[in-house]
PDB file of N, CA and C in Angstrom:
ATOM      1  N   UNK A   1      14.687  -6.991  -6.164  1.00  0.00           N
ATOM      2  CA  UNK A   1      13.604  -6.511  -5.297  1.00  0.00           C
ATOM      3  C   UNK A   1      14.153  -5.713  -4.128  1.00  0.00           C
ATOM      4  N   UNK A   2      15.191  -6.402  -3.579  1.00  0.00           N
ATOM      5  CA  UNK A   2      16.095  -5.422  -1.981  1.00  0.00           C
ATOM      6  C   UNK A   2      16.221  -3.808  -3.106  1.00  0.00           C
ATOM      7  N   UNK A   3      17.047  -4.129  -3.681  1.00  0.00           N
ATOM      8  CA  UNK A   3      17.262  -2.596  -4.371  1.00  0.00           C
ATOM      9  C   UNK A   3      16.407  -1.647  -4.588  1.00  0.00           C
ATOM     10  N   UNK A   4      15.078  -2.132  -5.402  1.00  0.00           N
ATOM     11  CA  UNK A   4      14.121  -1.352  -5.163  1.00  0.00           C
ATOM     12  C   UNK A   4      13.425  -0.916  -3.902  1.00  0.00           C
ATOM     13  N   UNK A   5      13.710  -1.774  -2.999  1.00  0.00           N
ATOM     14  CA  UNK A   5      12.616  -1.378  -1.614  1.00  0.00           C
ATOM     15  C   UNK A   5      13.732  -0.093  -1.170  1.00  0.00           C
ATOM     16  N   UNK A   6      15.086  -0.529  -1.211  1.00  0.00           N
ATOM     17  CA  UNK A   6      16.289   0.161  -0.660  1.00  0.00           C
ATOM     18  C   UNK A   6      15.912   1.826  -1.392  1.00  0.00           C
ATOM     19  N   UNK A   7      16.049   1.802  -2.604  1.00  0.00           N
ATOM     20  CA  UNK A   7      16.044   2.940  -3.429  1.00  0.00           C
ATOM     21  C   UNK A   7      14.972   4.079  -3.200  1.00  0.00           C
ATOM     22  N   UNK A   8      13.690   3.248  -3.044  1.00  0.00           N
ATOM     23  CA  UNK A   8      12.522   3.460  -2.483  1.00  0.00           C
ATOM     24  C   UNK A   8      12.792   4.304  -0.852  1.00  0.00           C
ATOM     25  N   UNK A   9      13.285   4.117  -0.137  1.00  0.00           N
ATOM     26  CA  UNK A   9      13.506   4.123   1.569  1.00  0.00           C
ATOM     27  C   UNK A   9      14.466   5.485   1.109  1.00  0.00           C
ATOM     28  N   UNK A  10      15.945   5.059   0.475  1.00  0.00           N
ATOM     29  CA  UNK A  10      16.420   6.521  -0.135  1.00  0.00           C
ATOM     30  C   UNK A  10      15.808   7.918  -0.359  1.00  0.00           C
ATOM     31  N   UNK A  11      15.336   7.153  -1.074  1.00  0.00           N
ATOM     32  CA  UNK A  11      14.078   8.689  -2.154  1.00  0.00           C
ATOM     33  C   UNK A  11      13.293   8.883  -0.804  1.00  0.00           C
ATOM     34  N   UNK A  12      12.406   8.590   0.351  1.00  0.00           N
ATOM     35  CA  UNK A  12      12.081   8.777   1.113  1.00  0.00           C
ATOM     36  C   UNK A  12      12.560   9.580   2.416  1.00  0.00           C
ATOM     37  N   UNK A  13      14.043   9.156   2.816  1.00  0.00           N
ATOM     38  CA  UNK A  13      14.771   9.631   3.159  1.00  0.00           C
ATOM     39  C   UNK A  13      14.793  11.018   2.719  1.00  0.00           C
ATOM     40  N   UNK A  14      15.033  11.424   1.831  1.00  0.00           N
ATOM     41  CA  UNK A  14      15.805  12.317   0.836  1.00  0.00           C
ATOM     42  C   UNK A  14      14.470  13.485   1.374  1.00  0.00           C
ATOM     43  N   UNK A  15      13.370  13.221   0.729  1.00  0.00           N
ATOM     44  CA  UNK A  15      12.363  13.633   0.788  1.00  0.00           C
ATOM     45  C   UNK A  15      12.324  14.610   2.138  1.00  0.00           C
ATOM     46  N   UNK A  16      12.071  13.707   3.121  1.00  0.00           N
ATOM     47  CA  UNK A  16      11.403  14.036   4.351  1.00  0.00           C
ATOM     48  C   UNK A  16      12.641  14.714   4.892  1.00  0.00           C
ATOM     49  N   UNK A  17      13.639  14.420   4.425  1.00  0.00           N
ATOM     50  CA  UNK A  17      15.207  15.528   5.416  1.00  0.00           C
ATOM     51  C   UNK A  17      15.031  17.386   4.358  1.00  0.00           C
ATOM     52  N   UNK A  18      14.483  17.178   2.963  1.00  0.00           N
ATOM     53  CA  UNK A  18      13.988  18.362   2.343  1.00  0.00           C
ATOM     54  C   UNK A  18      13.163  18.997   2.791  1.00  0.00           C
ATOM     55  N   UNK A  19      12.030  18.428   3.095  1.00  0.00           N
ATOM     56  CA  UNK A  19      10.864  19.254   3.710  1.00  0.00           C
ATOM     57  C   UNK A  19      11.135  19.539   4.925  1.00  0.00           C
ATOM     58  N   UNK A  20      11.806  18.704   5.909  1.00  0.00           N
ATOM     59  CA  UNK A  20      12.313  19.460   7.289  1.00  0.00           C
ATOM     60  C   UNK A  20      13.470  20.530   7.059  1.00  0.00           C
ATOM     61  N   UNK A  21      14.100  20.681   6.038  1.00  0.00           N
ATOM     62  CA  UNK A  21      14.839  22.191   6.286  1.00  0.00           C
ATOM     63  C   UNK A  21      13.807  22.794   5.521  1.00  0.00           C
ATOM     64  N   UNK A  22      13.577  22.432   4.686  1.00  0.00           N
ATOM     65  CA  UNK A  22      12.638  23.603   4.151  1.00  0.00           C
ATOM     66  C   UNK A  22      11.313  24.207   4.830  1.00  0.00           C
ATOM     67  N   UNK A  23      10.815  23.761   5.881  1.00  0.00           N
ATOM     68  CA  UNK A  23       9.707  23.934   6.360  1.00  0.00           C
ATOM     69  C   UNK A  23      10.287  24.842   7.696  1.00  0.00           C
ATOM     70  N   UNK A  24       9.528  26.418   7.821  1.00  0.00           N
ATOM     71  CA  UNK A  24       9.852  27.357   9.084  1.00  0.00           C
ATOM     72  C   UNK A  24       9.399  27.157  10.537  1.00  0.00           C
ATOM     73  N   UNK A  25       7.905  26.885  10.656  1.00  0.00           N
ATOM     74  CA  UNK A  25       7.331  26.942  11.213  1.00  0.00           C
ATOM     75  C   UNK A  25       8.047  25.746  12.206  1.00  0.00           C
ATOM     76  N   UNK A  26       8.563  26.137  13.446  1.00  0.00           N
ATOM     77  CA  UNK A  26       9.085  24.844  14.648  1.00  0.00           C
ATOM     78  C   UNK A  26       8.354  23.827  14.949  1.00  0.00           C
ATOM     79  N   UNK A  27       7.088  24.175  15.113  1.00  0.00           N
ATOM     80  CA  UNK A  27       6.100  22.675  15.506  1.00  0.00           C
ATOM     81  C   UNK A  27       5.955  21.889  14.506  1.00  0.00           C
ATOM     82  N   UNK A  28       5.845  22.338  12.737  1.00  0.00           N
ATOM     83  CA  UNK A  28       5.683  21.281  12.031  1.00  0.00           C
ATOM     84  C   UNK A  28       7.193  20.876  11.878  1.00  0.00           C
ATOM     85  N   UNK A  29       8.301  21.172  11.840  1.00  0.00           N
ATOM     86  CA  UNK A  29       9.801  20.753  11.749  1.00  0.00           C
ATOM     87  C   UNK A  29       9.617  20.089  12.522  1.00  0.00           C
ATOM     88  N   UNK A  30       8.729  19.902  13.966  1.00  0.00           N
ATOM     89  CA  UNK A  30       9.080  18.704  14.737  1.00  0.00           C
ATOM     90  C   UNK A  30       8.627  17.547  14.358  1.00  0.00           C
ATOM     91  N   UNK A  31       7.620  17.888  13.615  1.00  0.00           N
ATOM     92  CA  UNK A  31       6.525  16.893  13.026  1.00  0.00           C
ATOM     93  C   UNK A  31       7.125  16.314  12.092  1.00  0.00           C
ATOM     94  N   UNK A  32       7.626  16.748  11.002  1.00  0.00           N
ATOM     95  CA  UNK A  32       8.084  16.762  10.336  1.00  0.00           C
ATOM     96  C   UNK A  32       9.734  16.031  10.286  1.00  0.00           C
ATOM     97  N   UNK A  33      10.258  16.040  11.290  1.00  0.00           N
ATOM     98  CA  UNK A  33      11.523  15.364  11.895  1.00  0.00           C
ATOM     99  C   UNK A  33      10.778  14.034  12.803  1.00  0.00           C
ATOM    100  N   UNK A  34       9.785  13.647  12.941  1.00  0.00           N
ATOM    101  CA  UNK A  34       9.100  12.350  13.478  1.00  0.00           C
ATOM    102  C   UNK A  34       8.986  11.856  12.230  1.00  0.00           C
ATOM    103  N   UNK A  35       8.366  12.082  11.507  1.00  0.00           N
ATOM    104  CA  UNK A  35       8.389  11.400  10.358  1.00  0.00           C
ATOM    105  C   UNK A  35       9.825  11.021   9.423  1.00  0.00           C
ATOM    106  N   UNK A  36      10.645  11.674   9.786  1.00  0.00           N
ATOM    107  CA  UNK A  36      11.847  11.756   9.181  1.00  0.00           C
ATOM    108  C   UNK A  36      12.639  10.308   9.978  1.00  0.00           C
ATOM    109  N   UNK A  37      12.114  10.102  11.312  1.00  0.00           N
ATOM    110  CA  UNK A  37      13.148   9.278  12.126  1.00  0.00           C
ATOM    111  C   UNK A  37      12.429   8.038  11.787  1.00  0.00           C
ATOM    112  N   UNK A  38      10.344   7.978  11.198  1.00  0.00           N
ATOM    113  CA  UNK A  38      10.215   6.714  11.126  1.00  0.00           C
ATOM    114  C   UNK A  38      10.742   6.463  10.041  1.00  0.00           C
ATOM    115  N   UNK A  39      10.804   6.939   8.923  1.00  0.00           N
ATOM    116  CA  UNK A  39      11.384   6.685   7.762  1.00  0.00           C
ATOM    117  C   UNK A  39      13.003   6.030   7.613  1.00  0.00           C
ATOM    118  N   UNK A  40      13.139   6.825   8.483  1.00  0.00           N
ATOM    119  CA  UNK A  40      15.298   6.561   8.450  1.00  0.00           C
ATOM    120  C   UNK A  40      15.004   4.997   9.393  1.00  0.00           C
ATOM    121  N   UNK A  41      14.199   5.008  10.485  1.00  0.00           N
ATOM    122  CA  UNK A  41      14.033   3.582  10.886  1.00  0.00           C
ATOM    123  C   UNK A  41      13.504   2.204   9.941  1.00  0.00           C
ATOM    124  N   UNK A  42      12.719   2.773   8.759  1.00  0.00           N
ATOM    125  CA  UNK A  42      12.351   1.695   7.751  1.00  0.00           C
ATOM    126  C   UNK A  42      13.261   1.472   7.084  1.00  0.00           C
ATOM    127  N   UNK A  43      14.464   2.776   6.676  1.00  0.00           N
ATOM    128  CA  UNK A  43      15.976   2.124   6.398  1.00  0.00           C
ATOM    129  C   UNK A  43      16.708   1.552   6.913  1.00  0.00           C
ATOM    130  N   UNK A  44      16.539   1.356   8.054  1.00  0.00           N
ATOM    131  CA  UNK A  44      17.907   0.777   8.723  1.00  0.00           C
ATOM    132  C   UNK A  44      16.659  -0.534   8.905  1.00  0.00           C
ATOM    133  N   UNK A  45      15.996  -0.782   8.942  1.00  0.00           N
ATOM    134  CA  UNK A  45      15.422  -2.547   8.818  1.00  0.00           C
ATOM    135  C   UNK A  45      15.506  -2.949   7.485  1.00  0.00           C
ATOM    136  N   UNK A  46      15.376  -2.469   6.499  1.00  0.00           N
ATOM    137  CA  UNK A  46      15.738  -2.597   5.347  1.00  0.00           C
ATOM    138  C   UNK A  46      16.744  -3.144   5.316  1.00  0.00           C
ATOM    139  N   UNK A  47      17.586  -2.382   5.547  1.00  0.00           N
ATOM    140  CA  UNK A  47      19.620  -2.478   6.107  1.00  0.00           C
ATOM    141  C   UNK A  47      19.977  -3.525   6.742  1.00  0.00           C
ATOM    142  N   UNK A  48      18.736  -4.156   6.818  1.00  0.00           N
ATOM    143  CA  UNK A  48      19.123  -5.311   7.994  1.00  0.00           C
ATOM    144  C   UNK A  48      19.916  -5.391   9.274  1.00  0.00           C
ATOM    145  N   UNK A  49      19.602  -4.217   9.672  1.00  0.00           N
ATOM    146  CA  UNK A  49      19.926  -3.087  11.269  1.00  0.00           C
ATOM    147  C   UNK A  49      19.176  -3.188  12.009  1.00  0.00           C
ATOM    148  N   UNK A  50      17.974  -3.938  12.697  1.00  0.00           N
ATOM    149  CA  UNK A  50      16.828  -3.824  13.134  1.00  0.00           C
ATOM    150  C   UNK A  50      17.009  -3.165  14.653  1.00  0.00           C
ATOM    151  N   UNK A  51      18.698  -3.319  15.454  1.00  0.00           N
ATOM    152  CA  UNK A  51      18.267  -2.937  16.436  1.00  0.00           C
ATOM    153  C   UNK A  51      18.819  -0.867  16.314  1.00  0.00           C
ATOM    154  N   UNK A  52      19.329  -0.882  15.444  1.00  0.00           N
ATOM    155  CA  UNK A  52      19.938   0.560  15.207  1.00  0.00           C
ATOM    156  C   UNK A  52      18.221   1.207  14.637  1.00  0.00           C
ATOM    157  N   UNK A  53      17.358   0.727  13.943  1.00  0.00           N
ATOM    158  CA  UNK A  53      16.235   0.551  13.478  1.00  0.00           C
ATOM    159  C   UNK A  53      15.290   1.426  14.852  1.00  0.00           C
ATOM    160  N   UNK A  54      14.911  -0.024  15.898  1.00  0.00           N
ATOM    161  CA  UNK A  54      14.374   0.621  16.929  1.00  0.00           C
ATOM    162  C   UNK A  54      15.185   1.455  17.814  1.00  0.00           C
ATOM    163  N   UNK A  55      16.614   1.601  18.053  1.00  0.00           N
ATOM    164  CA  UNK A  55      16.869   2.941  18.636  1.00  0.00           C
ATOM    165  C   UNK A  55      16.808   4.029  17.744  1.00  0.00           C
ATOM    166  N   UNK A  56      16.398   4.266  16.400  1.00  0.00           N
ATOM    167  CA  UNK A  56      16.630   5.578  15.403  1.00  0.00           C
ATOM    168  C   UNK A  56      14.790   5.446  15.823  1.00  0.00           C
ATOM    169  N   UNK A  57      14.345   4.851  15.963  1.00  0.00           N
ATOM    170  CA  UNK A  57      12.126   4.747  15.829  1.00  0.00           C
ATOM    171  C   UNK A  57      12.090   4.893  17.458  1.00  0.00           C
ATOM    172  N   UNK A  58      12.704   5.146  18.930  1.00  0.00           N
ATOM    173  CA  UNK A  58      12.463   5.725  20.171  1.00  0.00           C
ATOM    174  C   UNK A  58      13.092   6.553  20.020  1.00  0.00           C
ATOM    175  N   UNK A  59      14.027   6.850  19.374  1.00  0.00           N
ATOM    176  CA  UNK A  59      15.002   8.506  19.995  1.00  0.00           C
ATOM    177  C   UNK A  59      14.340   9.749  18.489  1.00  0.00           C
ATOM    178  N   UNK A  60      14.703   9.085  17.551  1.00  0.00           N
ATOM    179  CA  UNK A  60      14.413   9.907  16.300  1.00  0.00           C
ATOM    180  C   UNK A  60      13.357  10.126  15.694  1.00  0.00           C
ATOM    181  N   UNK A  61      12.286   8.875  16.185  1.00  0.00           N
ATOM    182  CA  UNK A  61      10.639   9.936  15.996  1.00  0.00           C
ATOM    183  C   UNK A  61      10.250  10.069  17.227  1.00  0.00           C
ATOM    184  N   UNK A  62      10.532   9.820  18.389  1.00  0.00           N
ATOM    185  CA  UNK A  62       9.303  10.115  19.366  1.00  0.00           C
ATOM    186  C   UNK A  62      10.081  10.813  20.629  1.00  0.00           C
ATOM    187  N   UNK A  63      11.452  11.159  20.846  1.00  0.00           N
ATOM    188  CA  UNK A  63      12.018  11.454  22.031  1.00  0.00           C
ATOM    189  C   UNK A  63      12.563  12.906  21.548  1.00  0.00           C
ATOM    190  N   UNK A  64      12.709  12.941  20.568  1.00  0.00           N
ATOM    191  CA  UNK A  64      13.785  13.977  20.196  1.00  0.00           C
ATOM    192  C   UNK A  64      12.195  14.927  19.395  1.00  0.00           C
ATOM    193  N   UNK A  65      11.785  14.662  18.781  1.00  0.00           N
ATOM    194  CA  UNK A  65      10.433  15.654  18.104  1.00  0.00           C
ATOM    195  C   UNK A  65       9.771  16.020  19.904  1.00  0.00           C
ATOM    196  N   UNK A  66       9.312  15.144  20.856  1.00  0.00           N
ATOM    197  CA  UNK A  66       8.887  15.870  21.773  1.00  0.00           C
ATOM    198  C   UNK A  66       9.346  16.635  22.583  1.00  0.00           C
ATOM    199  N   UNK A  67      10.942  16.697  22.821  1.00  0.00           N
ATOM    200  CA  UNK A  67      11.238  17.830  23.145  1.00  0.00           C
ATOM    201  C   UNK A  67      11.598  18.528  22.799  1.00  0.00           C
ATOM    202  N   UNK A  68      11.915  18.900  21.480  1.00  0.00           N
ATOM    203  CA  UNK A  68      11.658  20.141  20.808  1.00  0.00           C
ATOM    204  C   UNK A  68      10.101  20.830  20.675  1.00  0.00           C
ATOM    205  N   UNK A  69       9.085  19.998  20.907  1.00  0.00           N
ATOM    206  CA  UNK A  69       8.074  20.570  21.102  1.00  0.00           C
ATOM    207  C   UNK A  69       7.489  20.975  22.026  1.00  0.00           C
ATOM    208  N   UNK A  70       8.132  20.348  23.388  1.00  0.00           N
ATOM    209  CA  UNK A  70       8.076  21.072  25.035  1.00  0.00           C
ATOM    210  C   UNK A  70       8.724  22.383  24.503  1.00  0.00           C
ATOM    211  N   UNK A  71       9.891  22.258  23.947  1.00  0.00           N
ATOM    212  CA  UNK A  71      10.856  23.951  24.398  1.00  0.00           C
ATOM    213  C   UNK A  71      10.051  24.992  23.574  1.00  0.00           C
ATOM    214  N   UNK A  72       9.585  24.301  22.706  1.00  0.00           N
ATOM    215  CA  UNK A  72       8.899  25.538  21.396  1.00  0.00           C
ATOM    216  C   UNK A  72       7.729  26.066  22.214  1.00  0.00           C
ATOM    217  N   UNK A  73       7.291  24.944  23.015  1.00  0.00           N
ATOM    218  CA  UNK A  73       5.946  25.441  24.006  1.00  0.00           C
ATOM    219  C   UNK A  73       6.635  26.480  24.964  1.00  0.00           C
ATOM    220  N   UNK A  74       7.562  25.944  25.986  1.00  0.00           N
ATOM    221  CA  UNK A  74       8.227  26.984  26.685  1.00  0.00           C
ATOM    222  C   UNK A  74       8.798  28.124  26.525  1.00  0.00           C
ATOM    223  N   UNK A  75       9.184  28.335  25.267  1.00  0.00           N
ATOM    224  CA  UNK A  75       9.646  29.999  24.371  1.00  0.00           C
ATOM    225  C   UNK A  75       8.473  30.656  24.401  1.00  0.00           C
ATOM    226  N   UNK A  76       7.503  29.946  23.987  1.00  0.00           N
ATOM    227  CA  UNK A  76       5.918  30.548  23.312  1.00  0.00           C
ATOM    228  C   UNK A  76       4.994  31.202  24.594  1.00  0.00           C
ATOM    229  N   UNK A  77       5.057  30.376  25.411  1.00  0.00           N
ATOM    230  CA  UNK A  77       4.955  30.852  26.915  1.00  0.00           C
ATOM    231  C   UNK A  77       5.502  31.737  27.329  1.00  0.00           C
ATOM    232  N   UNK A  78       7.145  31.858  27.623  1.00  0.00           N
ATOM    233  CA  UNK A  78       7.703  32.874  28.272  1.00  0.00           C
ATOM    234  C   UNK A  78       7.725  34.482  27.321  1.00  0.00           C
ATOM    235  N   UNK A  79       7.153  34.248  26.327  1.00  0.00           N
ATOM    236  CA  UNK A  79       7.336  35.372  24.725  1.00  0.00           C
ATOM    237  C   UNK A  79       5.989  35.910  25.379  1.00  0.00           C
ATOM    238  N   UNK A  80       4.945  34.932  25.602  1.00  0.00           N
ATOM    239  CA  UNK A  80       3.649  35.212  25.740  1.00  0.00           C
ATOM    240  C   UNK A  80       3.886  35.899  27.378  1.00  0.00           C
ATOM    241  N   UNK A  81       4.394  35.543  27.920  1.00  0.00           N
ATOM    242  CA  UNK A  81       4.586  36.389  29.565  1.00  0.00           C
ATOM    243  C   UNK A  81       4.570  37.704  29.580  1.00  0.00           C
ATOM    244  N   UNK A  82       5.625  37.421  28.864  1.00  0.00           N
ATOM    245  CA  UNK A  82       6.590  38.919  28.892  1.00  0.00           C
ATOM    246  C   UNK A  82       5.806  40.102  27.828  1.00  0.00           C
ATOM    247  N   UNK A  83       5.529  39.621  26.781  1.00  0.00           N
ATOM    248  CA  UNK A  83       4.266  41.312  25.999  1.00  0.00           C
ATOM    249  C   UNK A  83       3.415  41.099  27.013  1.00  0.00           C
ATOM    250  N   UNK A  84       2.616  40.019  27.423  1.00  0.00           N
ATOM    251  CA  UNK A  84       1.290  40.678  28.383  1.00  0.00           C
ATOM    252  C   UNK A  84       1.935  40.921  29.421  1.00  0.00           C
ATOM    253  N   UNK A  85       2.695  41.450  30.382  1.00  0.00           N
ATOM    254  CA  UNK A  85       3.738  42.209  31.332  1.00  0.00           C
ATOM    255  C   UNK A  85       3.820  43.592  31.101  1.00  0.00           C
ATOM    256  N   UNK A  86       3.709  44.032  29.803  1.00  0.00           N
ATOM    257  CA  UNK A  86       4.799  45.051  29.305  1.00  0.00           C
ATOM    258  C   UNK A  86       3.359  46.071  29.731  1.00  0.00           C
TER     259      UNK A  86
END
């Protein structure tokens, strides 16, 4: 049963690190990398890691996706400044 849940969490893994390179668009890569960190956090409890678990589930879905989504805001802004300037 561990093996399968394990194998399961793998293939999941696997998954969600594919669709974040494969996906262009920055805001869903961030999205897309939140989901990636809860997932890698259901591996490492799996793993019987629980506290590597909740630091990969505060830094790797929710600290690290939001600021890449502040800066993507702040490019988008200063891009947006500068043509209406011109």
């Amino acid at each position: 049963m561990d093996e399968a849940v394990i194998a399961v969490a793998l293939v999941l893994v696997a998954a969600c690190a594919t669709v974040a390179v494969a996906t262009r668009d920055p805001v869903r890569q961030a999205l897309v990398l939140s989901v990636l960190g809860v997932v890698l956090a259901v591996l490492f409890t799996v793993l019987q890691a629980p506290d590597v678990g909740l630091s990969q589930l505060a830094v790797g879905s929710a600290l690290t996706p939001l600021l890449l989504l502040l800066t993507v805001r702040k490019v988008r802004r200063r891009r947006h400044r500068e043509e209406g300037g011109k």
